[in-house]
PDB file of N, CA and C in Angstrom:
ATOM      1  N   UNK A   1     -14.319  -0.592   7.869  1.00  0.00           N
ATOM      2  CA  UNK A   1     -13.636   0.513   7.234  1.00  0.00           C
ATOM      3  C   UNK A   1     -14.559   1.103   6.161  1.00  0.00           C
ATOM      4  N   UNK A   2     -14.381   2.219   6.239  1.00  0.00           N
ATOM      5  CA  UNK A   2     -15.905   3.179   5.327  1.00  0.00           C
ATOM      6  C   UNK A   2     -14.596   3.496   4.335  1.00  0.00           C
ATOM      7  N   UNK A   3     -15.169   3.292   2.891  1.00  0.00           N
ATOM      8  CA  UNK A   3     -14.569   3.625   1.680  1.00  0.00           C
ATOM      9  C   UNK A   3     -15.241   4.538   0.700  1.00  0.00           C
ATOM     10  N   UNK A   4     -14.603   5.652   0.405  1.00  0.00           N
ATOM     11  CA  UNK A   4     -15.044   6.726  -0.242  1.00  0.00           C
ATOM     12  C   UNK A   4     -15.176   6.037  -1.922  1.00  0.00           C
ATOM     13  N   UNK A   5     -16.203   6.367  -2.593  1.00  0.00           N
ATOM     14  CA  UNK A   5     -16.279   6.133  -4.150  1.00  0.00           C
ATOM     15  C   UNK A   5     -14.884   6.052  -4.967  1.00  0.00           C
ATOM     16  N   UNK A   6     -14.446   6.801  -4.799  1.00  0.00           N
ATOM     17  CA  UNK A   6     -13.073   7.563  -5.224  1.00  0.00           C
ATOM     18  C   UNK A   6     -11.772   6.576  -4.789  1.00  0.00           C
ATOM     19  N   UNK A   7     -11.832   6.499  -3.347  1.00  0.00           N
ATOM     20  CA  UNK A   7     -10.900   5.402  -3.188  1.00  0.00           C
ATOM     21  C   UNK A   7     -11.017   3.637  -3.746  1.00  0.00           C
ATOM     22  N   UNK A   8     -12.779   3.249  -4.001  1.00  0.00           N
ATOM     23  CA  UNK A   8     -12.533   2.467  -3.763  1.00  0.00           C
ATOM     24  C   UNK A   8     -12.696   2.208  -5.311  1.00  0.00           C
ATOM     25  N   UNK A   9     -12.908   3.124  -6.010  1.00  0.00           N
ATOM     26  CA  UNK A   9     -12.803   3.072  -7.405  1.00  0.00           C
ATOM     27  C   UNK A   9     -11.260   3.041  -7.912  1.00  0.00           C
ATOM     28  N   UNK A  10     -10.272   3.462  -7.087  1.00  0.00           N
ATOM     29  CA  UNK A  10      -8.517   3.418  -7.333  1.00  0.00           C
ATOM     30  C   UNK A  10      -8.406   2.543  -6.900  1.00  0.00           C
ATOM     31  N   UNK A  11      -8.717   1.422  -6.205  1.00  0.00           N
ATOM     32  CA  UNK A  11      -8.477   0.069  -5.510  1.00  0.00           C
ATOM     33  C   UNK A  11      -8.946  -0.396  -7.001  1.00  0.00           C
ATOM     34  N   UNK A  12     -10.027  -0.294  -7.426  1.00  0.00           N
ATOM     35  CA  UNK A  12     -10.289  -1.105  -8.603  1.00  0.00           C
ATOM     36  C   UNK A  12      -8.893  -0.955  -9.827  1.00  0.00           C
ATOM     37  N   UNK A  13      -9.104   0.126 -10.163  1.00  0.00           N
ATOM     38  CA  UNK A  13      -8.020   0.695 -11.019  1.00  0.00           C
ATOM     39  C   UNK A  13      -6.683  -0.085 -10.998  1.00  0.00           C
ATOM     40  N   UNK A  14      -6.371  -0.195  -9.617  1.00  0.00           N
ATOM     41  CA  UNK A  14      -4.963   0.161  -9.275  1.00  0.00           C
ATOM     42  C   UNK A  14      -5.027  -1.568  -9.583  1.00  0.00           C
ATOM     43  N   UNK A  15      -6.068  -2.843  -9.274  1.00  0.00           N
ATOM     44  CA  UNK A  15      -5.579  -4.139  -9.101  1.00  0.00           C
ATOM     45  C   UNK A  15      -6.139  -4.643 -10.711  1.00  0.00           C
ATOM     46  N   UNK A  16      -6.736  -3.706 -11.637  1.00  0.00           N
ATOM     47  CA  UNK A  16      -6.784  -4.217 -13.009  1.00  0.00           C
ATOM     48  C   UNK A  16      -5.387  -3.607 -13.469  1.00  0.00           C
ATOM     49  N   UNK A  17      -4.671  -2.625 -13.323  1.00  0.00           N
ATOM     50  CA  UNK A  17      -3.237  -1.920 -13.901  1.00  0.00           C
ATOM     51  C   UNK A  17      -2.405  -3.742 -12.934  1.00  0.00           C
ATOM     52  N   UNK A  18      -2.839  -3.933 -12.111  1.00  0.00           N
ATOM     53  CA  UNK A  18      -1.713  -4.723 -11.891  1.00  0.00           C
ATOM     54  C   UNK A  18      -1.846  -6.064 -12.749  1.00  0.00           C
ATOM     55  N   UNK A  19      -3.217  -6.527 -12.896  1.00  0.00           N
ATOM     56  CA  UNK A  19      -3.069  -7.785 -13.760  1.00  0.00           C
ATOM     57  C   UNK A  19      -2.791  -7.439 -15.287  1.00  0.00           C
ATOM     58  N   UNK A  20      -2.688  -6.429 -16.393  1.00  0.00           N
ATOM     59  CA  UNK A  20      -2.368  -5.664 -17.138  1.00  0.00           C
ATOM     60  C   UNK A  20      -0.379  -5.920 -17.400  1.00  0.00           C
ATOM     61  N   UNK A  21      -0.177  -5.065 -16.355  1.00  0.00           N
ATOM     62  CA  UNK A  21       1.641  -4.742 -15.956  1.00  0.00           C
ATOM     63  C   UNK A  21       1.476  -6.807 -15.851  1.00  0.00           C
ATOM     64  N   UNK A  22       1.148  -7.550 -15.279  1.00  0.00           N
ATOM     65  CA  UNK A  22       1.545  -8.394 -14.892  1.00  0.00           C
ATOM     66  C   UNK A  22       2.007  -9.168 -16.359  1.00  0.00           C
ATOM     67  N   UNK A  23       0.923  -9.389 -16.909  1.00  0.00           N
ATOM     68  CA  UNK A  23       0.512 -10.469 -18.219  1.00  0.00           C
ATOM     69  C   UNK A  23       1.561  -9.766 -19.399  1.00  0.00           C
ATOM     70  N   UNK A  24       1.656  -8.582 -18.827  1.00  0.00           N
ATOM     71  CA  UNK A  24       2.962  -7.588 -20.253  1.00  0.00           C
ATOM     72  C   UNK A  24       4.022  -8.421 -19.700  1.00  0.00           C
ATOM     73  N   UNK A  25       4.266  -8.136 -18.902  1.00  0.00           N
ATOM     74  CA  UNK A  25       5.533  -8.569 -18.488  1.00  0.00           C
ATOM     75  C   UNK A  25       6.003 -10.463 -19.011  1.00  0.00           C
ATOM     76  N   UNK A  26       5.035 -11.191 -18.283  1.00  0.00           N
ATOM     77  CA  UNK A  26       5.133 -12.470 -18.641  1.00  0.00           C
ATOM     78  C   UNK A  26       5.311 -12.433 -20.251  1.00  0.00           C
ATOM     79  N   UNK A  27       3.914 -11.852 -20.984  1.00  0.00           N
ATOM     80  CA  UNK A  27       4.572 -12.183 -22.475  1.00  0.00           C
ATOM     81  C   UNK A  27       5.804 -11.872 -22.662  1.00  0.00           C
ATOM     82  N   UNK A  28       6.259 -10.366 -22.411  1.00  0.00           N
ATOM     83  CA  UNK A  28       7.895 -10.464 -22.737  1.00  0.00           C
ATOM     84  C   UNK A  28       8.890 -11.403 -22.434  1.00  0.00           C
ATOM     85  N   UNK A  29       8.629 -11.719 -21.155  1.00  0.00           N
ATOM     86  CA  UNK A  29       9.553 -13.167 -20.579  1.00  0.00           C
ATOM     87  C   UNK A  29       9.218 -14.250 -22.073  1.00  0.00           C
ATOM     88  N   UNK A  30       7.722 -14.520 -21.801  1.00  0.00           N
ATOM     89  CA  UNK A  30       7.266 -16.160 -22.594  1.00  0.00           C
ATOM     90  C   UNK A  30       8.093 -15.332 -24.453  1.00  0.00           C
ATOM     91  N   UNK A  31       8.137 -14.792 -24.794  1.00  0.00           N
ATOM     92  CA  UNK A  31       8.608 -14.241 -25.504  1.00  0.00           C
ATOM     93  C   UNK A  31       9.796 -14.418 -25.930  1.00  0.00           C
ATOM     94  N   UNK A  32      10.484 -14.231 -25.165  1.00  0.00           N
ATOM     95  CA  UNK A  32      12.305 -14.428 -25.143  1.00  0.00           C
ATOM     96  C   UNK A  32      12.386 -15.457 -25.486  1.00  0.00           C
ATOM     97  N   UNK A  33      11.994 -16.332 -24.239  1.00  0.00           N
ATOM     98  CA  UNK A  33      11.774 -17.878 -24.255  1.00  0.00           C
ATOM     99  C   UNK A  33      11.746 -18.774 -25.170  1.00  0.00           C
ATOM    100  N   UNK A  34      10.572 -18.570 -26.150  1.00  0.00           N
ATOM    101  CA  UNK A  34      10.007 -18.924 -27.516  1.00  0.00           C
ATOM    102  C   UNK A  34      11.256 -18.668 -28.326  1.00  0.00           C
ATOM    103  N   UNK A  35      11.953 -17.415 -28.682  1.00  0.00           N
ATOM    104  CA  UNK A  35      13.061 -17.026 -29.490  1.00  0.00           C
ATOM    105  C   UNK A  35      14.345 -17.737 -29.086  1.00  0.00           C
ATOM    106  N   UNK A  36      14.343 -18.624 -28.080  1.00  0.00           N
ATOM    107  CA  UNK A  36      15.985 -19.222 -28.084  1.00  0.00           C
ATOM    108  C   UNK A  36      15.597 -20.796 -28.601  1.00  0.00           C
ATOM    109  N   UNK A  37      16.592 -21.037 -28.802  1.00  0.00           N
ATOM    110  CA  UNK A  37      17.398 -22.489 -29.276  1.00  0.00           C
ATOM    111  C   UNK A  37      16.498 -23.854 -28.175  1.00  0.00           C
ATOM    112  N   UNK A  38      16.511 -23.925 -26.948  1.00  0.00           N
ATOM    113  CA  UNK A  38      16.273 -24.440 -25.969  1.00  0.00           C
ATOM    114  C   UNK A  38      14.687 -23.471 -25.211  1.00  0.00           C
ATOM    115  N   UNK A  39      13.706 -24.261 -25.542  1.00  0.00           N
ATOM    116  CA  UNK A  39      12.610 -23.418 -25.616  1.00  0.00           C
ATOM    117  C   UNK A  39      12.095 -23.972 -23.942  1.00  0.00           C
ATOM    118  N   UNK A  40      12.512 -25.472 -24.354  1.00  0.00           N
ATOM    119  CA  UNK A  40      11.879 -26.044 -22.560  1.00  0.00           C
ATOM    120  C   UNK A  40      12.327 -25.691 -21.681  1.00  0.00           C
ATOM    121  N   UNK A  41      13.803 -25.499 -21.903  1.00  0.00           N
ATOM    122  CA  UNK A  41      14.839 -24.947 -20.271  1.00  0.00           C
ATOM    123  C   UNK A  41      14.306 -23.109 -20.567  1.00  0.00           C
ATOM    124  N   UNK A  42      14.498 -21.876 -21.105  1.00  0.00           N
ATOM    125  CA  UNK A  42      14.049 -21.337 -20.861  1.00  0.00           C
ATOM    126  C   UNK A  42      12.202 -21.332 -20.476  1.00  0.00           C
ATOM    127  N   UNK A  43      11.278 -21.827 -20.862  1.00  0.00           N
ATOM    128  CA  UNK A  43      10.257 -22.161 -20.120  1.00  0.00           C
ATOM    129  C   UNK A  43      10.122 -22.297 -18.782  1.00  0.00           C
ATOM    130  N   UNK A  44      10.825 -22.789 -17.976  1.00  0.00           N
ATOM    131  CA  UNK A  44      10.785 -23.226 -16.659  1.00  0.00           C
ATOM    132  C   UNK A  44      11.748 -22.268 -16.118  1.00  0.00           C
ATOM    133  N   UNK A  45      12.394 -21.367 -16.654  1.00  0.00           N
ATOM    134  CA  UNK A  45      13.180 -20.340 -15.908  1.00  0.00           C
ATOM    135  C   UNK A  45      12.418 -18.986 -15.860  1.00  0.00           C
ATOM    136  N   UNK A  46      11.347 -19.009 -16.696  1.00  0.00           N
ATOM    137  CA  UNK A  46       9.933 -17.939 -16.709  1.00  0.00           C
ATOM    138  C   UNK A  46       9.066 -18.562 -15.714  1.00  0.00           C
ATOM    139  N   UNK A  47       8.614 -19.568 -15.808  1.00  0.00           N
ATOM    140  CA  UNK A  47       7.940 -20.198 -14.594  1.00  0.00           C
ATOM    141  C   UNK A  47       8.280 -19.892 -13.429  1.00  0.00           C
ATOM    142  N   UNK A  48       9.431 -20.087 -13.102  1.00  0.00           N
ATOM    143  CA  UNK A  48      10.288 -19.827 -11.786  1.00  0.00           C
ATOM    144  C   UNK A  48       9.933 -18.243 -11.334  1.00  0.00           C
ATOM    145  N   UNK A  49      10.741 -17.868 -12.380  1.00  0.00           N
ATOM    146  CA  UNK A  49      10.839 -16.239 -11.835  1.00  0.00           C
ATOM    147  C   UNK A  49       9.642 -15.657 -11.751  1.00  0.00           C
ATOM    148  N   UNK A  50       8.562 -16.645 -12.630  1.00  0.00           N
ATOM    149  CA  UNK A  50       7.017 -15.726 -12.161  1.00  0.00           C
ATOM    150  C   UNK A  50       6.703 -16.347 -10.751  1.00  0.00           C
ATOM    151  N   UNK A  51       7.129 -17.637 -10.629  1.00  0.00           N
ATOM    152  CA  UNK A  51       6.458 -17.948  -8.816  1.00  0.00           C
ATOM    153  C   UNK A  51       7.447 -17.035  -8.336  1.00  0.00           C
ATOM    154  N   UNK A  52       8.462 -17.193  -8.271  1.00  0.00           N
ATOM    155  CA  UNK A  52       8.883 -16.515  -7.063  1.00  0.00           C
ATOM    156  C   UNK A  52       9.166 -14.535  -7.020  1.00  0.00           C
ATOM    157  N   UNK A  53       8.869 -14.095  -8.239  1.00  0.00           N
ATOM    158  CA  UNK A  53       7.995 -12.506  -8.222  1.00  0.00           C
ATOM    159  C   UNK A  53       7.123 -12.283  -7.793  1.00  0.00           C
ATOM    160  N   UNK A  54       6.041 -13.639  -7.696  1.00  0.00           N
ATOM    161  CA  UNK A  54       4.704 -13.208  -7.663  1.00  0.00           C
ATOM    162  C   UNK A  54       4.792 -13.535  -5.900  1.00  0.00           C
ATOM    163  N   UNK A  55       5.538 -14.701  -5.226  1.00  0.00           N
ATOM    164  CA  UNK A  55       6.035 -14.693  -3.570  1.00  0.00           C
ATOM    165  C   UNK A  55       6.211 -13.548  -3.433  1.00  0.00           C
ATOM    166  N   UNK A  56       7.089 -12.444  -4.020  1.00  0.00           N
ATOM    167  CA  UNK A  56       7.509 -11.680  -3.620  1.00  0.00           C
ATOM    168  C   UNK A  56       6.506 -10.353  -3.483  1.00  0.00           C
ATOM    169  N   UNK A  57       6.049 -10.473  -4.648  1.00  0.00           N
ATOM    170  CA  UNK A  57       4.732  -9.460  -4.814  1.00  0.00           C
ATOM    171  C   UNK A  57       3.966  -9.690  -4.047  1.00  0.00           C
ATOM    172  N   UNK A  58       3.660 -10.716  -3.376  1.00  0.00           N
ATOM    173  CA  UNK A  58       2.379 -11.573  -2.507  1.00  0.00           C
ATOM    174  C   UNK A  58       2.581 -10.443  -0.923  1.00  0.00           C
ATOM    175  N   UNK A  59       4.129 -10.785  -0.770  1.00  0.00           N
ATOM    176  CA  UNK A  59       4.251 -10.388   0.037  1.00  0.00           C
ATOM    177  C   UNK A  59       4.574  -9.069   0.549  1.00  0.00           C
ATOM    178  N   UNK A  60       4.857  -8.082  -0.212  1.00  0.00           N
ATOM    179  CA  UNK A  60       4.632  -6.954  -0.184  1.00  0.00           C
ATOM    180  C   UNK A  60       3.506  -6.447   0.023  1.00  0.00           C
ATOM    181  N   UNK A  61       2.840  -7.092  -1.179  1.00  0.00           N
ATOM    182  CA  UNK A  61       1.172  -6.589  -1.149  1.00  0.00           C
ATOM    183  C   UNK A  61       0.402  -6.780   0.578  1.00  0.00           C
ATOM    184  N   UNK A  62       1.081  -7.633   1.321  1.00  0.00           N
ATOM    185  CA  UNK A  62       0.661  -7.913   2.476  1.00  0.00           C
ATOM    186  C   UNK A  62       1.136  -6.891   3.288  1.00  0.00           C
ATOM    187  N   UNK A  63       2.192  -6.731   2.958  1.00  0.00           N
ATOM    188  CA  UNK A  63       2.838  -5.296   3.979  1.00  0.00           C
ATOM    189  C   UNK A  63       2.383  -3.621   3.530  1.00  0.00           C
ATOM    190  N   UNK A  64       1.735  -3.746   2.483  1.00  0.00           N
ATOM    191  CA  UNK A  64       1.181  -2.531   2.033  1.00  0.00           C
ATOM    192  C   UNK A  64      -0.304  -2.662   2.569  1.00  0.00           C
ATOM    193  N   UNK A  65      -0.669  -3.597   2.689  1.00  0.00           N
ATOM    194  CA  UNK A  65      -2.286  -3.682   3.105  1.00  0.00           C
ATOM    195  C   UNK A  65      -2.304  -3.676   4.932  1.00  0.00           C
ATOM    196  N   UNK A  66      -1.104  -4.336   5.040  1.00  0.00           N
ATOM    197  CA  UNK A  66      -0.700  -3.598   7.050  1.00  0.00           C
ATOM    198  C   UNK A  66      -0.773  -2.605   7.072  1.00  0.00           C
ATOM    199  N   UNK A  67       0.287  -1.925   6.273  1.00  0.00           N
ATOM    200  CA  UNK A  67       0.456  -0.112   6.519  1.00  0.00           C
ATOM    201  C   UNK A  67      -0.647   0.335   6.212  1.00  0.00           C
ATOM    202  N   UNK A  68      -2.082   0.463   5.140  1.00  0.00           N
ATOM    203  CA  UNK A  68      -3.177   1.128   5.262  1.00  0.00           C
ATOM    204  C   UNK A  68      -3.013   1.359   3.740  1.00  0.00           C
ATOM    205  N   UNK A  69      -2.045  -0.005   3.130  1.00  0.00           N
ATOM    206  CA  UNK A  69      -2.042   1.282   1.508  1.00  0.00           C
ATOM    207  C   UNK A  69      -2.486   0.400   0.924  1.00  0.00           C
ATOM    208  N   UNK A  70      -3.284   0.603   0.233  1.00  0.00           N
ATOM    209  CA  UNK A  70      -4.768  -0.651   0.355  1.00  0.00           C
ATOM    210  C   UNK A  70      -4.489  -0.453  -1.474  1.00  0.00           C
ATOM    211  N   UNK A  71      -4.707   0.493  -1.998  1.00  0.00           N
ATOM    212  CA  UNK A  71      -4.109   0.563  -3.995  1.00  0.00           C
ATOM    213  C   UNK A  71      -2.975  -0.011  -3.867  1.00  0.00           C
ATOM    214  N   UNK A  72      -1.972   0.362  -3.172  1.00  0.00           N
ATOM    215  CA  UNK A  72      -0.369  -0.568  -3.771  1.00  0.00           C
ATOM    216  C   UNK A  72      -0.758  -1.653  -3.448  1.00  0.00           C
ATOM    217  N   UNK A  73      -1.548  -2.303  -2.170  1.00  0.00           N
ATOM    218  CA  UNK A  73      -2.053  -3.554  -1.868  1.00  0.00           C
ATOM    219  C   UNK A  73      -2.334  -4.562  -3.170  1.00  0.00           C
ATOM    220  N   UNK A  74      -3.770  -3.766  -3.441  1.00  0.00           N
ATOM    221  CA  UNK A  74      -4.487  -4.600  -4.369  1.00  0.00           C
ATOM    222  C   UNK A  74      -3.666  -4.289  -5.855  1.00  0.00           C
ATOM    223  N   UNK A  75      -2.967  -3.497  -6.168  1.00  0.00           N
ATOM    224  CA  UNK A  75      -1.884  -3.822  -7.125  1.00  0.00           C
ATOM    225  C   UNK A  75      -0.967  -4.716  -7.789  1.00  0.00           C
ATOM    226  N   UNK A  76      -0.168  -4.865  -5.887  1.00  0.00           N
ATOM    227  CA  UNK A  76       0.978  -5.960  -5.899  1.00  0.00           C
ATOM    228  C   UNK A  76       0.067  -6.864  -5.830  1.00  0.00           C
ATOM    229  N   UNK A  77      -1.164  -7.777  -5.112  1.00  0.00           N
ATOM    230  CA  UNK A  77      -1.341  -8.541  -5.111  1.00  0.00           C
ATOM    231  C   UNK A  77      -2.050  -9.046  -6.270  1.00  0.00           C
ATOM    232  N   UNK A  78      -2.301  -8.491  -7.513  1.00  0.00           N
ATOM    233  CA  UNK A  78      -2.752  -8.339  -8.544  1.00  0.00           C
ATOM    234  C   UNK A  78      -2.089  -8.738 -10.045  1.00  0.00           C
ATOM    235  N   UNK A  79      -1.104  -8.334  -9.593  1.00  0.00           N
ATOM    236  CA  UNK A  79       0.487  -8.131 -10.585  1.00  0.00           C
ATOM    237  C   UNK A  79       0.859  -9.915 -10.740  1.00  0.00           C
ATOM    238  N   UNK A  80       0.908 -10.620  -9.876  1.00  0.00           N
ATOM    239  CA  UNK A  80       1.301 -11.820 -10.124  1.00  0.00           C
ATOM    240  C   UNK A  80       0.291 -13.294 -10.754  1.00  0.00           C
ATOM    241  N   UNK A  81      -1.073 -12.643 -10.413  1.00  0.00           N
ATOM    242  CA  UNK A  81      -2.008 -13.432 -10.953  1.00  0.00           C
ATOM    243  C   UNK A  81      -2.156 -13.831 -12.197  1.00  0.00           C
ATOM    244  N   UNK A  82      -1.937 -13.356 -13.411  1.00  0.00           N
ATOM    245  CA  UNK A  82      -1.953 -13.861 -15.029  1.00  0.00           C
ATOM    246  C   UNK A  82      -0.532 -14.141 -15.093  1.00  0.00           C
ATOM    247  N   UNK A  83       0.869 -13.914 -14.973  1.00  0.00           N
ATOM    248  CA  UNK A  83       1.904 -14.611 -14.877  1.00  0.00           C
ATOM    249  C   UNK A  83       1.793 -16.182 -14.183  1.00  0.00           C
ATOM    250  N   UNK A  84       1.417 -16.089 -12.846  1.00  0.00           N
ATOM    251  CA  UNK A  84       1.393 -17.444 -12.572  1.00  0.00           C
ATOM    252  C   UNK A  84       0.510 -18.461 -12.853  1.00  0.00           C
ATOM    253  N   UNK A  85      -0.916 -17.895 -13.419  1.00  0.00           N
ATOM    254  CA  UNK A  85      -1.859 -19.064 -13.651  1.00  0.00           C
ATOM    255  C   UNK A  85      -1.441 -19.103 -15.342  1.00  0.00           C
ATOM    256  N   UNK A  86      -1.277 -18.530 -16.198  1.00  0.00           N
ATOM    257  CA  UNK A  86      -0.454 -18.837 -17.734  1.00  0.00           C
ATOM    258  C   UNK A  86       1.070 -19.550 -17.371  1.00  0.00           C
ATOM    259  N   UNK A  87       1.775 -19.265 -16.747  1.00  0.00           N
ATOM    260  CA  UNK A  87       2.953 -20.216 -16.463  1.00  0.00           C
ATOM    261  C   UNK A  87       2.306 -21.818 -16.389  1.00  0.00           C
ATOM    262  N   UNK A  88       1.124 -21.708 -15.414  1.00  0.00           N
ATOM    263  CA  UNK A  88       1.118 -23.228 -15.394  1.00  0.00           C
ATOM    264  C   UNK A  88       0.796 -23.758 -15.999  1.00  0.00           C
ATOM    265  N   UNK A  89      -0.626 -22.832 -17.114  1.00  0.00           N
ATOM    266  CA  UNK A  89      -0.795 -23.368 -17.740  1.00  0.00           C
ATOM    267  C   UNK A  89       0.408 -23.932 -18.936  1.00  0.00           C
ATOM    268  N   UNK A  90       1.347 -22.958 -19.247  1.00  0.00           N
ATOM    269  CA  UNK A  90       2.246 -23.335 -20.269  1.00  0.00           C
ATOM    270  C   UNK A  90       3.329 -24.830 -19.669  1.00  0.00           C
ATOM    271  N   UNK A  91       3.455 -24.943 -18.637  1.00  0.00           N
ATOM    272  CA  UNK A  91       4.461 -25.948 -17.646  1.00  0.00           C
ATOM    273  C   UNK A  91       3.513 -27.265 -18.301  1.00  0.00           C
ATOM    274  N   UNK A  92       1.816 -27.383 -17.592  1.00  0.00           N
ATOM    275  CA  UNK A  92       1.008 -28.312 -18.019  1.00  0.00           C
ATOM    276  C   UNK A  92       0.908 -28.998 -19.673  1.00  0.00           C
ATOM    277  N   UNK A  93       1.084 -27.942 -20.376  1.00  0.00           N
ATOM    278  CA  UNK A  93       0.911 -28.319 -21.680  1.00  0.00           C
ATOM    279  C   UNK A  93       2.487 -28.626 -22.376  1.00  0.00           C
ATOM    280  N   UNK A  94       3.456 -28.309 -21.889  1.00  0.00           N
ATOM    281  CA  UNK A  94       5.059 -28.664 -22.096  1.00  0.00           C
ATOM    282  C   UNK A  94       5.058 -30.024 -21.559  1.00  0.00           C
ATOM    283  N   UNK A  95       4.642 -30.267 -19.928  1.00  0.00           N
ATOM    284  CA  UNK A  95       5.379 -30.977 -19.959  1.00  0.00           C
ATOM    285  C   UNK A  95       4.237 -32.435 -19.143  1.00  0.00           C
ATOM    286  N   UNK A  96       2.830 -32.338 -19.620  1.00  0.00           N
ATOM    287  CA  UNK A  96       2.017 -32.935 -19.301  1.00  0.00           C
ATOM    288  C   UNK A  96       1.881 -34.116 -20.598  1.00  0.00           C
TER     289      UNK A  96
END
């Protein structure tokens, strides 16, 4: 597949905006988290919802890269990477 400058410079774009959107998001979650009463049980309910967003994102991103849409691709598949490797790390250091 021949990639124009332009496109493959929005592929770049599009999968740094997703690890960006991703890591915002988690802090707001790890965020909440930190602010309640019960810091370990919310912990592992951010954990959760980042694996299984980021399943979900995984898999989209797979069905966008079928259809030919190669930026939402590398986006979604982008979006879940600093949520789930900081989750573990935070899981490891809770509960290691």
């Amino acid at each position: 597949m021949v990639q124009s400058v332009s496109t493959a410079r929005a592929i770049w774009v599009a999968a740094i905006g997703g690890l960006v959107v991703g890591h915002i998001l988690w802090l707001a979650g790890i965020s909440v988290a930190i602010a309640t009463q019960s810091i370990s049980t919310w912990v592992l309910v951010v954990a959760a919802v980042s694996f299984a967003v980021g399943a979900v994102a995984a898999y989209f991103g797979w069905r966008s890269y079928k259809q030919k849409s190669e930026i939402w691709a590398a986006f979604l598949w982008a979006l879940p990477v600093a949520p789930v490797l900081l989750s573990l790390t935070v899981l490891g250091v809770t509960y290691l």
